[in-house]
PDB file of N, CA and C in Angstrom:
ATOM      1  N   UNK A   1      50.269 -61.229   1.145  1.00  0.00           N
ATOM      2  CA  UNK A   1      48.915 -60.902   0.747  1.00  0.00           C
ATOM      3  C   UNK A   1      48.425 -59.659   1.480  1.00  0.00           C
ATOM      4  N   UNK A   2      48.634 -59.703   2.689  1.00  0.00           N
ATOM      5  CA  UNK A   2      48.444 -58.452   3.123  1.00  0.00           C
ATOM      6  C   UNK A   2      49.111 -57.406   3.402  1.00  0.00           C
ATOM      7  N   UNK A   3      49.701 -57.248   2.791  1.00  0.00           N
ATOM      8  CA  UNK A   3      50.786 -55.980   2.181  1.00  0.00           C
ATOM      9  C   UNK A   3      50.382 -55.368   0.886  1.00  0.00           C
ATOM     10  N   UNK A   4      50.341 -56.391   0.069  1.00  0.00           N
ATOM     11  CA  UNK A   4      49.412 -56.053  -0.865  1.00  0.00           C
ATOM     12  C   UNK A   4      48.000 -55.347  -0.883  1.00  0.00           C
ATOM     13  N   UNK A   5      47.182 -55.748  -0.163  1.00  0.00           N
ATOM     14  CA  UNK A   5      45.953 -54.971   0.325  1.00  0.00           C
ATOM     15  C   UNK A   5      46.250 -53.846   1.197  1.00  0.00           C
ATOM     16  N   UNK A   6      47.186 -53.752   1.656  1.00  0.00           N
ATOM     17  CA  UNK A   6      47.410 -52.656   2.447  1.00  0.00           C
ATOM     18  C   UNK A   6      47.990 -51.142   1.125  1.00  0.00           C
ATOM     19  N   UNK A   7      48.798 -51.810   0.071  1.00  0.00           N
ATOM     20  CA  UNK A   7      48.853 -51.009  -0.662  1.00  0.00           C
ATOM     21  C   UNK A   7      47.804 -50.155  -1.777  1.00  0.00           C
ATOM     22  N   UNK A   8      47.128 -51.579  -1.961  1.00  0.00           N
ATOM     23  CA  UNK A   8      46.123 -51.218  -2.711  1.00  0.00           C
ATOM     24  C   UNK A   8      45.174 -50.445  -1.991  1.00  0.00           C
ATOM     25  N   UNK A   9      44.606 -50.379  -0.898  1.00  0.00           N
ATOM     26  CA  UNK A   9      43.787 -49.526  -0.138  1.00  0.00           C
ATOM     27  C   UNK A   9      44.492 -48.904  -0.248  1.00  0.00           C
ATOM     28  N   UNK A  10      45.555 -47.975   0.422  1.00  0.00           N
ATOM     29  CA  UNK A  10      46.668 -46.780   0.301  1.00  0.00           C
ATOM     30  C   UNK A  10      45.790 -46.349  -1.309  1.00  0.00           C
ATOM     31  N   UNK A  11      46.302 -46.797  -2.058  1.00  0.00           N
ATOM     32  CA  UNK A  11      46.122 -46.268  -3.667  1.00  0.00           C
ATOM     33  C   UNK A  11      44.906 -45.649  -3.967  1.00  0.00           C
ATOM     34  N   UNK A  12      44.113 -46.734  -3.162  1.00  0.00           N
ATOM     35  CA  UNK A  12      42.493 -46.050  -3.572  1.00  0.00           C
ATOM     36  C   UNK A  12      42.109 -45.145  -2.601  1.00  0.00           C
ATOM     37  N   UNK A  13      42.656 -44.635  -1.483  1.00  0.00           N
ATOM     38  CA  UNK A  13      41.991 -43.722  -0.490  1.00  0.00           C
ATOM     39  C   UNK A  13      42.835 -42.322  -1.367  1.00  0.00           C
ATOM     40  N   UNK A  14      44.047 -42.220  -2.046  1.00  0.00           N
ATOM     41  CA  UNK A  14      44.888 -41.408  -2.568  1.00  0.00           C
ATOM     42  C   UNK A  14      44.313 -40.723  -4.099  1.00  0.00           C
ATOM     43  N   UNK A  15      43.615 -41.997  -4.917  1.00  0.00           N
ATOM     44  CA  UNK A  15      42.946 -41.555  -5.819  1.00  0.00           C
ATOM     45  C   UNK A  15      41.612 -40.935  -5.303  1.00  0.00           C
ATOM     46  N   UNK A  16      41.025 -41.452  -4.422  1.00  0.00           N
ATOM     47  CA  UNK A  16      39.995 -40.245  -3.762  1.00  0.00           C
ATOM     48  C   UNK A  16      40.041 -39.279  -3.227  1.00  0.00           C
ATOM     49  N   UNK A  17      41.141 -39.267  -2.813  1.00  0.00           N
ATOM     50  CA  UNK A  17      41.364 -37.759  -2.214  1.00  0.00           C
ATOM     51  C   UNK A  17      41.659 -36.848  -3.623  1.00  0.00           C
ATOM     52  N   UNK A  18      42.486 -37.487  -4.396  1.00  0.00           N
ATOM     53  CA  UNK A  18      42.652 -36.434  -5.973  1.00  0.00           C
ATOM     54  C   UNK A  18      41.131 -36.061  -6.501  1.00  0.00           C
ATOM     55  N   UNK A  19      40.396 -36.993  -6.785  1.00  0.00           N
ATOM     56  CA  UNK A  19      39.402 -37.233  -7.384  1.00  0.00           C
ATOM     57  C   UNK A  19      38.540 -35.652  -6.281  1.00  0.00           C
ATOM     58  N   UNK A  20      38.375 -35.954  -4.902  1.00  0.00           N
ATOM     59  CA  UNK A  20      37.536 -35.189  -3.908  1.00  0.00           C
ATOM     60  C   UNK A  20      38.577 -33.506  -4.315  1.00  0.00           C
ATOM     61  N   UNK A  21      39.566 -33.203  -4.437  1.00  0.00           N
ATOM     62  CA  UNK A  21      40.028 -32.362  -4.535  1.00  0.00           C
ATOM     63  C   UNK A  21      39.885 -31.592  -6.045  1.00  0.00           C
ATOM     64  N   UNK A  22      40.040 -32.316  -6.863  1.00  0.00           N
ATOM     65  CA  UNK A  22      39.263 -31.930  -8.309  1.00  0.00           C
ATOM     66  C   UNK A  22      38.135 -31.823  -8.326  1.00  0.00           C
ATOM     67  N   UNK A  23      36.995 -31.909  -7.866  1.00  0.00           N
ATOM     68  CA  UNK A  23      35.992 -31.872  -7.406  1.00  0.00           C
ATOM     69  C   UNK A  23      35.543 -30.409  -6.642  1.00  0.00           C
ATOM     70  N   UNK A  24      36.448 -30.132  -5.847  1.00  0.00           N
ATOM     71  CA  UNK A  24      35.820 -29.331  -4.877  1.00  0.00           C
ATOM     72  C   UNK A  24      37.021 -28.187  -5.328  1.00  0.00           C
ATOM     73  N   UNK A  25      36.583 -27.268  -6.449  1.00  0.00           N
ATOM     74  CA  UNK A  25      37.948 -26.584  -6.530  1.00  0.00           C
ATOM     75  C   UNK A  25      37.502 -24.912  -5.948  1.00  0.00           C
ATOM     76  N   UNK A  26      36.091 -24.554  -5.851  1.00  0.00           N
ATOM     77  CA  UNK A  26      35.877 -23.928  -5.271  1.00  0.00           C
ATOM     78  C   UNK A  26      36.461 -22.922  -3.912  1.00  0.00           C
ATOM     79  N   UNK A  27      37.024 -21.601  -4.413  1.00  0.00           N
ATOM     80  CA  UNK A  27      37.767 -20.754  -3.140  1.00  0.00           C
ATOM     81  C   UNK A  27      37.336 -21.085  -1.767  1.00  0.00           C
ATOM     82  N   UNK A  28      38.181 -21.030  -0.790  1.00  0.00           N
ATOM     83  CA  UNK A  28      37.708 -21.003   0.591  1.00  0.00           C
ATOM     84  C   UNK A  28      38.977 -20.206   1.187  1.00  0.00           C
ATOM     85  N   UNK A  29      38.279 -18.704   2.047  1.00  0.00           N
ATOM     86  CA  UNK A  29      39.091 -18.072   3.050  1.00  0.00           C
ATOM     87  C   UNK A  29      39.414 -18.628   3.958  1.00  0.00           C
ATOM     88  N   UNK A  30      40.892 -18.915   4.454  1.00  0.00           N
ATOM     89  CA  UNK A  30      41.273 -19.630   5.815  1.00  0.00           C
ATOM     90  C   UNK A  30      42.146 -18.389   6.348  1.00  0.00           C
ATOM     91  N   UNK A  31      41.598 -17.660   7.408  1.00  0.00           N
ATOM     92  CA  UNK A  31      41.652 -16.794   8.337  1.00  0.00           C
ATOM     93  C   UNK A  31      42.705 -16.904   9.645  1.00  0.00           C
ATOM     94  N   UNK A  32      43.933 -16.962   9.816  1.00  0.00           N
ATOM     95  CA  UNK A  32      45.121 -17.440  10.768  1.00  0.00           C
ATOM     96  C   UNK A  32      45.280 -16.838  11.700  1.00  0.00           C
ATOM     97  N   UNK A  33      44.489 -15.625  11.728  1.00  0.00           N
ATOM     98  CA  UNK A  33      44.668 -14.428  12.647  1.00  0.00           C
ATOM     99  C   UNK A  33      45.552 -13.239  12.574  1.00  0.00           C
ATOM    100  N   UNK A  34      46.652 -14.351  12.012  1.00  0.00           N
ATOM    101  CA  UNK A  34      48.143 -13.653  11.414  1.00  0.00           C
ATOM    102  C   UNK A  34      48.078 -13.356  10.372  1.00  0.00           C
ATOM    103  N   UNK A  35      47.301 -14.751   9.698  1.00  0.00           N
ATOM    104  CA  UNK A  35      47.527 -14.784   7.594  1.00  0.00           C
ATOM    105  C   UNK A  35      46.539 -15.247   7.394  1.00  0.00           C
ATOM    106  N   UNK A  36      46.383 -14.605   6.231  1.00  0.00           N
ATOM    107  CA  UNK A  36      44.736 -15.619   5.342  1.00  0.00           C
ATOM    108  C   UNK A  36      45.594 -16.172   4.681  1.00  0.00           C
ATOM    109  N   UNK A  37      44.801 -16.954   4.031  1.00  0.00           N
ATOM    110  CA  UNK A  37      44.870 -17.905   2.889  1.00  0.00           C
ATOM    111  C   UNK A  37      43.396 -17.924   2.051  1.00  0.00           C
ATOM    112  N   UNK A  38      43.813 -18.308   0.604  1.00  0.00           N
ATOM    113  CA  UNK A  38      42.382 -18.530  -0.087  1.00  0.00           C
ATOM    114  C   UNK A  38      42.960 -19.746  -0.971  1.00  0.00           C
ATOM    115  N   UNK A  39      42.458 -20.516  -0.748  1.00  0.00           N
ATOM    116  CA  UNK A  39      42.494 -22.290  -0.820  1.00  0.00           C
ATOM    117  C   UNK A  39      41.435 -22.713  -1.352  1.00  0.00           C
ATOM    118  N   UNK A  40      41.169 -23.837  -2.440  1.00  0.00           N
ATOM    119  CA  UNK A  40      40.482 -24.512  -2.895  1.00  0.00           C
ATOM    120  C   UNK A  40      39.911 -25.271  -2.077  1.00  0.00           C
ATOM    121  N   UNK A  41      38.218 -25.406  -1.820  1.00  0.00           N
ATOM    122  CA  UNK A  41      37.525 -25.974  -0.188  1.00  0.00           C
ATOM    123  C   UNK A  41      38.717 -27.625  -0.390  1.00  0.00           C
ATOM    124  N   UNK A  42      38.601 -27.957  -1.252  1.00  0.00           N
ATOM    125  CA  UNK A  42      39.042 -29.859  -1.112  1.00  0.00           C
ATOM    126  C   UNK A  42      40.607 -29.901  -0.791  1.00  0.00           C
ATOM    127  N   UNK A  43      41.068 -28.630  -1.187  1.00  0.00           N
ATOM    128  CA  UNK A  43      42.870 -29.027  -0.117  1.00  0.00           C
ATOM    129  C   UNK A  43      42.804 -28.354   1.387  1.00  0.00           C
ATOM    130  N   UNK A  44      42.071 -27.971   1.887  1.00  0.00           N
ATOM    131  CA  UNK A  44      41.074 -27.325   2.884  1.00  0.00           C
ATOM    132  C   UNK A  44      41.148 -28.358   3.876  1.00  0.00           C
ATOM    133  N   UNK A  45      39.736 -29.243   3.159  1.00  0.00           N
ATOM    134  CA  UNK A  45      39.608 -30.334   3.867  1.00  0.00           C
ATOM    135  C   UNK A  45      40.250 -31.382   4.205  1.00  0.00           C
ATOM    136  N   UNK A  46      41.196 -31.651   2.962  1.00  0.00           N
ATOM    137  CA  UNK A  46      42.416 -32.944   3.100  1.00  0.00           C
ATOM    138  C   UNK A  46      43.505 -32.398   4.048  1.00  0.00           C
ATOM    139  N   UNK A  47      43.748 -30.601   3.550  1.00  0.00           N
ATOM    140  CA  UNK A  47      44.565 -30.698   4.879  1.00  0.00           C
ATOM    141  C   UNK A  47      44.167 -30.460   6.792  1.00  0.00           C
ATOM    142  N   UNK A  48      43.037 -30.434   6.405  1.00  0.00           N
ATOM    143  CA  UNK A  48      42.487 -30.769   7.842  1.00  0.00           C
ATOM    144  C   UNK A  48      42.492 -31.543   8.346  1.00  0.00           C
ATOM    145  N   UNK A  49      42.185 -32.661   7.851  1.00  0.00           N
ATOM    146  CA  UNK A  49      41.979 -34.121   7.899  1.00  0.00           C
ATOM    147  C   UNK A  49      43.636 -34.363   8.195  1.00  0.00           C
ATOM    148  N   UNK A  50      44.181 -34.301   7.419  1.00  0.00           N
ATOM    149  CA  UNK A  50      45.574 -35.057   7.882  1.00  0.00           C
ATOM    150  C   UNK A  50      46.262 -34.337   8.979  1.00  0.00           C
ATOM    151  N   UNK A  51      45.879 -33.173   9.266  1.00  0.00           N
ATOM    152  CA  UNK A  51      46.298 -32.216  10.426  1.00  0.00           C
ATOM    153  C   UNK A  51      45.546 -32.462  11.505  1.00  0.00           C
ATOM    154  N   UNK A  52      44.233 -32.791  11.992  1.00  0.00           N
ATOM    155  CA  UNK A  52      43.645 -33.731  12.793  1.00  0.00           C
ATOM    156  C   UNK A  52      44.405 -35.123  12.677  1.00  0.00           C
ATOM    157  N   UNK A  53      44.620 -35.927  11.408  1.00  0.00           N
ATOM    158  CA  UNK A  53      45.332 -37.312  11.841  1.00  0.00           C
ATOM    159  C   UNK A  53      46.787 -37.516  12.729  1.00  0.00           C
ATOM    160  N   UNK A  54      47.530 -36.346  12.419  1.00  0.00           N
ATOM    161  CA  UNK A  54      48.890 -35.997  12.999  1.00  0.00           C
ATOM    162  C   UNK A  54      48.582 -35.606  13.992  1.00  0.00           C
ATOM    163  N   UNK A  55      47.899 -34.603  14.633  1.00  0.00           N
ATOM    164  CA  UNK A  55      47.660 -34.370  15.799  1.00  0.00           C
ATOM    165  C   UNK A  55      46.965 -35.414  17.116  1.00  0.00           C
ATOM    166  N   UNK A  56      46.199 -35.980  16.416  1.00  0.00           N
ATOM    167  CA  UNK A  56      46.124 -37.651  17.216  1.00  0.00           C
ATOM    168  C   UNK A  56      47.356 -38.238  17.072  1.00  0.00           C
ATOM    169  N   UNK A  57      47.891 -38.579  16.175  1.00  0.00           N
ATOM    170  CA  UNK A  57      48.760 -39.561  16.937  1.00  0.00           C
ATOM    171  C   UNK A  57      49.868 -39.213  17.395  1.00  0.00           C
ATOM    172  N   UNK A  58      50.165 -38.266  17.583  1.00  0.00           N
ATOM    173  CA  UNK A  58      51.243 -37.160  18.421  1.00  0.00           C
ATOM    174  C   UNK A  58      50.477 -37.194  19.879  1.00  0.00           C
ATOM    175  N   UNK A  59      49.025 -37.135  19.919  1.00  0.00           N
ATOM    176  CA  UNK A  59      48.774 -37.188  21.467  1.00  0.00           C
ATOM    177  C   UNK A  59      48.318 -38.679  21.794  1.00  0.00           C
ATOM    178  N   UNK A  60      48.130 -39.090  20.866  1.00  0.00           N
ATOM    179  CA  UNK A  60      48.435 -41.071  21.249  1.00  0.00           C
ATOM    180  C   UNK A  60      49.615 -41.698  21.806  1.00  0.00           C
ATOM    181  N   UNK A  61      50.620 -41.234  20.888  1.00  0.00           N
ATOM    182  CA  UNK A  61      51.737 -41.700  20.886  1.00  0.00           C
ATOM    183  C   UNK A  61      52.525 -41.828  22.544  1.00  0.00           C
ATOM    184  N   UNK A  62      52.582 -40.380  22.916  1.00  0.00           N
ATOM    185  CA  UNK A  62      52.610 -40.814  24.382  1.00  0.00           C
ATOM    186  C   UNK A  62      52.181 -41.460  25.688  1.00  0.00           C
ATOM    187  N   UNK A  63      50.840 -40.928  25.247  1.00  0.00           N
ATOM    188  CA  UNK A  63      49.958 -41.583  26.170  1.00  0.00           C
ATOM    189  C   UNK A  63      49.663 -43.135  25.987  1.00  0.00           C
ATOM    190  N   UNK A  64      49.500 -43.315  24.976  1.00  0.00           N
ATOM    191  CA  UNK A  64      49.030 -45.136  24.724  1.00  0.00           C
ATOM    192  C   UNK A  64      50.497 -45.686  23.989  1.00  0.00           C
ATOM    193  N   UNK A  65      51.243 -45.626  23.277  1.00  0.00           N
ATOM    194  CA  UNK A  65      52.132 -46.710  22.603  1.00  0.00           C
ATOM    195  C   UNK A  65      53.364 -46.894  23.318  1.00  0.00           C
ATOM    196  N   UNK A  66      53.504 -45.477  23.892  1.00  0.00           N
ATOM    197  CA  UNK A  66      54.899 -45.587  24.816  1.00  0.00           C
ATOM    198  C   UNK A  66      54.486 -46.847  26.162  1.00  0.00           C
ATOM    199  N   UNK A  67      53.178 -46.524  26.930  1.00  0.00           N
ATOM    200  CA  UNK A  67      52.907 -47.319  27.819  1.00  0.00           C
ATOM    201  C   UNK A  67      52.598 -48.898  27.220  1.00  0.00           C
ATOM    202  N   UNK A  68      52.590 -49.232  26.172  1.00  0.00           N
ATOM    203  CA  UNK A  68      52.347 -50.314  25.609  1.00  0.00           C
ATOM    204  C   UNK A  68      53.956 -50.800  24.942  1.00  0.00           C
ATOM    205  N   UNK A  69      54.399 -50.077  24.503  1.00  0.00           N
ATOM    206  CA  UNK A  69      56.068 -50.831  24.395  1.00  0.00           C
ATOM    207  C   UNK A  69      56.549 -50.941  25.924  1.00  0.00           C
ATOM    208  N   UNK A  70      56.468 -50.113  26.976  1.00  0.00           N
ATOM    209  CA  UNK A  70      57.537 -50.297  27.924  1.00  0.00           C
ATOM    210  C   UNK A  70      56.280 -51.672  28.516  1.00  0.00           C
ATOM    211  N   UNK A  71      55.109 -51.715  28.310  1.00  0.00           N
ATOM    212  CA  UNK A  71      55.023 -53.339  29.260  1.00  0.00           C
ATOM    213  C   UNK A  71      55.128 -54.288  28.233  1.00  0.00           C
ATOM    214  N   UNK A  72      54.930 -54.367  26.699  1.00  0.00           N
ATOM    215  CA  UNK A  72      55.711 -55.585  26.275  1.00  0.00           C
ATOM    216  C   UNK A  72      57.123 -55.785  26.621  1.00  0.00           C
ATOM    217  N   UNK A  73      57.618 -54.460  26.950  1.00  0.00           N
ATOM    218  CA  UNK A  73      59.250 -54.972  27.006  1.00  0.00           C
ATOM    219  C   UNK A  73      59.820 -55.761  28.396  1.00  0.00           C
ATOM    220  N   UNK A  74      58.427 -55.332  29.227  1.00  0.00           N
ATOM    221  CA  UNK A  74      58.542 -55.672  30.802  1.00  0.00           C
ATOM    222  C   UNK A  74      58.586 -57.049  30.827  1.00  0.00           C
ATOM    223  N   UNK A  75      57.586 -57.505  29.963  1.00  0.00           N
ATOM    224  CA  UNK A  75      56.994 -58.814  29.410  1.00  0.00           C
ATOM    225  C   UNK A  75      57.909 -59.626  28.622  1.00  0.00           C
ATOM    226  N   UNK A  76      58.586 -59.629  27.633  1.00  0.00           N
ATOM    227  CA  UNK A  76      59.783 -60.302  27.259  1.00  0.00           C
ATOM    228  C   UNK A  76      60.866 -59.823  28.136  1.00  0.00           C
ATOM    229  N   UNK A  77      61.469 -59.347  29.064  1.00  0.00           N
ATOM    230  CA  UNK A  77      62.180 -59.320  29.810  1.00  0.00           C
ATOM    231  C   UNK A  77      61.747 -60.776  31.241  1.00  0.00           C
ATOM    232  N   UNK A  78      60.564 -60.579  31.072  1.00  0.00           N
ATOM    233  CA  UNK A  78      60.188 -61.750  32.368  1.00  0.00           C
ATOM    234  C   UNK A  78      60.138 -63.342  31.560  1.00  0.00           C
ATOM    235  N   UNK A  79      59.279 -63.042  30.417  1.00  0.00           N
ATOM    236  CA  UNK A  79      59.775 -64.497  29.905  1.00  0.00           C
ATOM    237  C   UNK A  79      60.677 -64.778  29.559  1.00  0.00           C
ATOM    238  N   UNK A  80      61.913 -63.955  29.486  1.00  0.00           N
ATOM    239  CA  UNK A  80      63.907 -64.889  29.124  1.00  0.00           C
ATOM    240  C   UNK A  80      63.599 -64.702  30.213  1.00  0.00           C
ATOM    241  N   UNK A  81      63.830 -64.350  31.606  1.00  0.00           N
ATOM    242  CA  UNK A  81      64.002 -64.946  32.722  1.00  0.00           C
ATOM    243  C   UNK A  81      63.432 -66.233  33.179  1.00  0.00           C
ATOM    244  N   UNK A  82      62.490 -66.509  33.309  1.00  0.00           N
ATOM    245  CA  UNK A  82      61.849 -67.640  33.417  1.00  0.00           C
ATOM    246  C   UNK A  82      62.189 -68.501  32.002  1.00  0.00           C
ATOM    247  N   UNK A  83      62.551 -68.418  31.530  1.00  0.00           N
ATOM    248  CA  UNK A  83      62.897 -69.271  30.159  1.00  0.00           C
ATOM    249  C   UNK A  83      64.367 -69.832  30.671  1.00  0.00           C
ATOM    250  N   UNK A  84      65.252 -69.219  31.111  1.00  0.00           N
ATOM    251  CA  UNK A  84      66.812 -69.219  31.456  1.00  0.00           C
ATOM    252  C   UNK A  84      66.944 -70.396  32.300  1.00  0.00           C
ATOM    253  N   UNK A  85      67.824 -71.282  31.760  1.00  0.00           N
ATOM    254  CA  UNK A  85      68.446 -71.910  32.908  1.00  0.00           C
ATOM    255  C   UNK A  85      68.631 -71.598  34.283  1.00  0.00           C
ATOM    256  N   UNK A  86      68.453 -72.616  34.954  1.00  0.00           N
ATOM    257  CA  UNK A  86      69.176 -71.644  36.430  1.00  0.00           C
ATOM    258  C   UNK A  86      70.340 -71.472  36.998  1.00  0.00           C
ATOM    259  N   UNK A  87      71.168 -70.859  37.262  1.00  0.00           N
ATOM    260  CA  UNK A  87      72.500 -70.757  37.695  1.00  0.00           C
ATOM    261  C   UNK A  87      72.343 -72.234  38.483  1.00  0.00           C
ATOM    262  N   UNK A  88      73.513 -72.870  38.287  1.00  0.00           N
ATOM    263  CA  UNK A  88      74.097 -73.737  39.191  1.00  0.00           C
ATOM    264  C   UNK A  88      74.407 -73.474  40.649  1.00  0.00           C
TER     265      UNK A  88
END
């Protein structure tokens, strides 16, 4: 069931972003320093948005998930120990 909702949200945040991008087809200069670009404002914004989302979790990823796998792993490493028989 919730896989299912997980897809179906997926679907509908995807048709809004089409929908927000047809919408907003309007030119926008993006200025690189190096390169312009002239982009429709709504692929602009979506690719901002997902270029802010990647860029969080590239600086998450180290800082918070790595330190959160190595102490679950600390953590099932201590409960099979204490779970284990004891040597004779």
């Amino acid at each position: 069931m919730k896989r299912w909702l997980t897809i179906l949200v997926a679907l509908a945040v995807v048709f809004a972003a089409i929908v927000f991008s047809a919408i907003n087809t309007g030119a926008a200069a993006l200025d690189l320093y190096f390169a312009t670009f002239e982009l429709p404002v709504g692929v602009l914004v979506l690719a901002s948005l997902f270029a802010g989302c990647l860029l969080g979790g590239l600086v998450l990823y180290p800082g918070v998930i790595v330190p959160l796998r190595m102490r679950a792993a600390a953590l099932r490493r201590e409960l099979e120990r204490r779970q284990a028989p004891p040597a004779p």
